[in-house]
N, C-alpha and C. Protein backbone atom coordinates (compact mmCIF):
# COMPACT_ATOMS: atom_id res chain seq x y z
N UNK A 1 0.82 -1.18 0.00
CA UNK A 1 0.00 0.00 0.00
C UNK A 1 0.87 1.26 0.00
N UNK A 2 2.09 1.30 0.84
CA UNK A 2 2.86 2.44 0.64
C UNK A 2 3.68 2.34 -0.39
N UNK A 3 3.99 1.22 -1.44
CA UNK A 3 4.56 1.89 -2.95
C UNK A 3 3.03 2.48 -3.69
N UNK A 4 1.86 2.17 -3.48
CA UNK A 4 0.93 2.97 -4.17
C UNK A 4 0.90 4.89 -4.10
N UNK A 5 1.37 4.59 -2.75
CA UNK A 5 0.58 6.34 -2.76
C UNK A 5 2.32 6.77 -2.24
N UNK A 6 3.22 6.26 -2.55
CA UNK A 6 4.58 6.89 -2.66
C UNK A 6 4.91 8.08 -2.96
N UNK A 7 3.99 8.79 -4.33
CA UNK A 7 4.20 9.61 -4.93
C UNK A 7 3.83 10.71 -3.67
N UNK A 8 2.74 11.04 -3.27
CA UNK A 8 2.35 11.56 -2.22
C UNK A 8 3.64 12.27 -1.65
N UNK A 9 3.54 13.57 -1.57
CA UNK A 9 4.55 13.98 -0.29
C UNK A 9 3.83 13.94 0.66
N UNK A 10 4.49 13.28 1.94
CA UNK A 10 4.08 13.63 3.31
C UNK A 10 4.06 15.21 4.17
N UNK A 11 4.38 15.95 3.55
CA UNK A 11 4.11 17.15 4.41
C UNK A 11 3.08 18.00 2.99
N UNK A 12 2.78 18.03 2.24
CA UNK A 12 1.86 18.28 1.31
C UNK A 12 0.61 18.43 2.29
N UNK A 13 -0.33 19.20 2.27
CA UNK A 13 -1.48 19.11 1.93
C UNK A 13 -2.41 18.16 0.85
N UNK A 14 -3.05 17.39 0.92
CA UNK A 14 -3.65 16.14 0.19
C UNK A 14 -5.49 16.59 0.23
N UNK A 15 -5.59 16.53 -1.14
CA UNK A 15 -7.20 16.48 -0.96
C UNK A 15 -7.82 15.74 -2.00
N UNK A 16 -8.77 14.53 -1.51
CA UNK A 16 -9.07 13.35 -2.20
C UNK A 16 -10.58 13.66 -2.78
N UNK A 17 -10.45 13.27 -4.11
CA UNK A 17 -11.94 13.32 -4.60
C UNK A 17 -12.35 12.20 -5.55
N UNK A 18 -13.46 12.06 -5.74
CA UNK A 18 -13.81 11.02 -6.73
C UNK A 18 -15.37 11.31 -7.78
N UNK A 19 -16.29 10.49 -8.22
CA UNK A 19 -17.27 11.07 -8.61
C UNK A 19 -18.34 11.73 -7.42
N UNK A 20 -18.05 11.03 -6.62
CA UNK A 20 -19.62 10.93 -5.93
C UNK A 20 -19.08 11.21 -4.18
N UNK A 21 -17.56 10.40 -4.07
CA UNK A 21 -17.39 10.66 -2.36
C UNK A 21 -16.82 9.62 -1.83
N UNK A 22 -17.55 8.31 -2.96
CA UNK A 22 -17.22 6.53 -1.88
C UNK A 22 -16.03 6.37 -2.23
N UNK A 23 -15.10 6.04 -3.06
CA UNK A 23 -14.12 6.02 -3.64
C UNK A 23 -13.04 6.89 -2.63
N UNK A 24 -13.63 8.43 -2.71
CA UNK A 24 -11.98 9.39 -2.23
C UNK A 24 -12.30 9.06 -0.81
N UNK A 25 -13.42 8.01 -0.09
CA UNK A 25 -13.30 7.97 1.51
C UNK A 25 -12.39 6.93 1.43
N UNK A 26 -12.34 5.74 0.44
CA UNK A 26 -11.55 4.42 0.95
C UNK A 26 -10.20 5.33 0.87
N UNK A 27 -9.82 6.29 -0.13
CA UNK A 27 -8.24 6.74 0.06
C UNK A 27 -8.24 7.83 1.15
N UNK A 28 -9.34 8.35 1.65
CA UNK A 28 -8.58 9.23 2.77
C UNK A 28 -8.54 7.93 4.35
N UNK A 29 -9.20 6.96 4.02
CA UNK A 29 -9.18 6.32 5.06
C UNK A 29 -7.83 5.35 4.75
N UNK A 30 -7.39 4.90 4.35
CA UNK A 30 -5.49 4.64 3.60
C UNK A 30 -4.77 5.65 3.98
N UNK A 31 -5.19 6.30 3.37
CA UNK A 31 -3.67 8.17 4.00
C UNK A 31 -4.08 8.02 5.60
N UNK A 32 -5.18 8.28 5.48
CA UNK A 32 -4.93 8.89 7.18
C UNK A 32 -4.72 7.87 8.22
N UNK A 33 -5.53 6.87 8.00
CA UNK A 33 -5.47 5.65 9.11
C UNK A 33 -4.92 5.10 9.37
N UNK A 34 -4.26 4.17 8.20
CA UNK A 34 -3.30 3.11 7.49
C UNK A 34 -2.00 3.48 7.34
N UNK A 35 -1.58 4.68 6.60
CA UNK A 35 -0.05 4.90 6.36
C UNK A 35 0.32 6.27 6.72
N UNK A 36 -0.90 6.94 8.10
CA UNK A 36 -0.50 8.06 8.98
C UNK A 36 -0.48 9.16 8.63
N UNK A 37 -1.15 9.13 7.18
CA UNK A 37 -0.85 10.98 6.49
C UNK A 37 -1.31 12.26 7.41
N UNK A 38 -0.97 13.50 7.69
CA UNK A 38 -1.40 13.50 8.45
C UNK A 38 -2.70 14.86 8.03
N UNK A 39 -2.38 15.54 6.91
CA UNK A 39 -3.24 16.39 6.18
C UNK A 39 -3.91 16.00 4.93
N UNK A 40 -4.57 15.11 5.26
CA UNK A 40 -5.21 15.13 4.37
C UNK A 40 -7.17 15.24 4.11
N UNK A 41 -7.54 15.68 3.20
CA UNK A 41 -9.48 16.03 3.29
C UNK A 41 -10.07 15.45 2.18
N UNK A 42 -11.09 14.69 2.27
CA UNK A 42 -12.07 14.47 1.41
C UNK A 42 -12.95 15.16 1.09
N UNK A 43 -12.86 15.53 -0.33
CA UNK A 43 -13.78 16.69 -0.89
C UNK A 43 -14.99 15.87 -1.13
N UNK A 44 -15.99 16.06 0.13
CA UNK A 44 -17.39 14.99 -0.04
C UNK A 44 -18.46 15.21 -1.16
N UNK A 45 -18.00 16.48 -1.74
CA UNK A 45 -18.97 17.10 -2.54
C UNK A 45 -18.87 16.15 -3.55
N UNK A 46 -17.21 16.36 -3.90
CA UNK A 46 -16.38 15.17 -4.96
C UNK A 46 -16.68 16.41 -6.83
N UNK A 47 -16.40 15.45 -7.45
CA UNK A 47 -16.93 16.16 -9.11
C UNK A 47 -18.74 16.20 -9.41
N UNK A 48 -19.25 15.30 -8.66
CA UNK A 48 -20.61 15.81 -9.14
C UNK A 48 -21.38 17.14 -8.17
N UNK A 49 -20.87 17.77 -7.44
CA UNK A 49 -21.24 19.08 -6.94
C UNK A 49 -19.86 20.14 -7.68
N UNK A 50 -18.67 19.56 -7.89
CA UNK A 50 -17.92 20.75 -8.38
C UNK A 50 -18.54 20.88 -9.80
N UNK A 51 -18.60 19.60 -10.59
CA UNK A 51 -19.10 20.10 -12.23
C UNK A 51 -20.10 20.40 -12.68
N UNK A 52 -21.34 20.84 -11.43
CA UNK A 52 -22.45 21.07 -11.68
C UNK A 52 -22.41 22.61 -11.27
N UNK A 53 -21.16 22.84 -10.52
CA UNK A 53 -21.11 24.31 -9.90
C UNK A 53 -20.96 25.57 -11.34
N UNK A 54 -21.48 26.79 -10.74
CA UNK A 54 -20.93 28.00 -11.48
C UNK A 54 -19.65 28.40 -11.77
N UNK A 55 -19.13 28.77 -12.40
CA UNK A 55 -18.42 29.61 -12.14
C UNK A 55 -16.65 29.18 -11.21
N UNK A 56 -16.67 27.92 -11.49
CA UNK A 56 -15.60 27.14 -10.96
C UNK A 56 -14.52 26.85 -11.54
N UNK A 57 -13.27 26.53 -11.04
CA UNK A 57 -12.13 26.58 -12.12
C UNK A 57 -12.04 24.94 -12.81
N UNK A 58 -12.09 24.29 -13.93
CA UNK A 58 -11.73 23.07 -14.24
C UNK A 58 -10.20 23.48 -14.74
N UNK A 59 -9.29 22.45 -14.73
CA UNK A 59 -8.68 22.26 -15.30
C UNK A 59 -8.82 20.58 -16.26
N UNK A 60 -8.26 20.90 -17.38
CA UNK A 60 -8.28 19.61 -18.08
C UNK A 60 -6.99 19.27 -18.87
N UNK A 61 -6.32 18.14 -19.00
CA UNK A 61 -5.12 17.43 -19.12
C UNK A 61 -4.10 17.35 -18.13
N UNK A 62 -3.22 17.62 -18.43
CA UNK A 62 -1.95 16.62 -17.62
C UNK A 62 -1.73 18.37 -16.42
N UNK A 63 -1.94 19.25 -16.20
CA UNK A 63 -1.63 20.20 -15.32
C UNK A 63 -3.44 20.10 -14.05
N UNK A 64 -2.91 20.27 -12.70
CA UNK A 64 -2.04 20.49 -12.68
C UNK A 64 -0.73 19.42 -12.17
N UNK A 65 -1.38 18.24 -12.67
CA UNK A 65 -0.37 17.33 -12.12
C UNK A 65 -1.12 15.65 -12.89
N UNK A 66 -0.27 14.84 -12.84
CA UNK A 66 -0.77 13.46 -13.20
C UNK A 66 -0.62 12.34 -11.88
N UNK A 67 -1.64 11.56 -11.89
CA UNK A 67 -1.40 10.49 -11.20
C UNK A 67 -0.34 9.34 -11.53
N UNK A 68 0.90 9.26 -11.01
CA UNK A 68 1.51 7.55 -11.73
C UNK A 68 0.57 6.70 -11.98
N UNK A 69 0.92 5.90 -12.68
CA UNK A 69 0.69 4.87 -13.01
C UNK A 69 1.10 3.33 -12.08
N UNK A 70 1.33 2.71 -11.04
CA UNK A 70 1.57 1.93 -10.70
C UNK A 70 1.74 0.43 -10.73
């Protein structure tokens, strides 16, 4: 589990999202529980309250960052 989320800096700020919420809880419950992260938040809203929002920033492609591949 800790070569998965390696990439991760530990003193970073971390904020987990997914479509809906279920998904970014199993990884904030991994960071925080499991391998001690110690900042990290689940955005519960997730993408279906940000991409339904006004006036919000998307970004789309590889900025501002990519996930490895593992």
């Amino acid at each position: 589990m800790e070569r998965l989320y390696d990439f991760i800096n530990p003193d970073d700020q971390t904020v987990v999202y997914c479509r809906i919420g279920e998904r970014s809880s199993h990884t904030w419950f991994v960071l925080t529980h499991l391998l001690g992260k110690a900042d990290v938040r689940n955005y519960d809203g997730s993408w279906t309250e940000w991409g339904n929002a006004v006036r919000v920033p998307i970004v789309a492609g590889e900025e501002p960052g990519v996930v490895p591949v593992v």
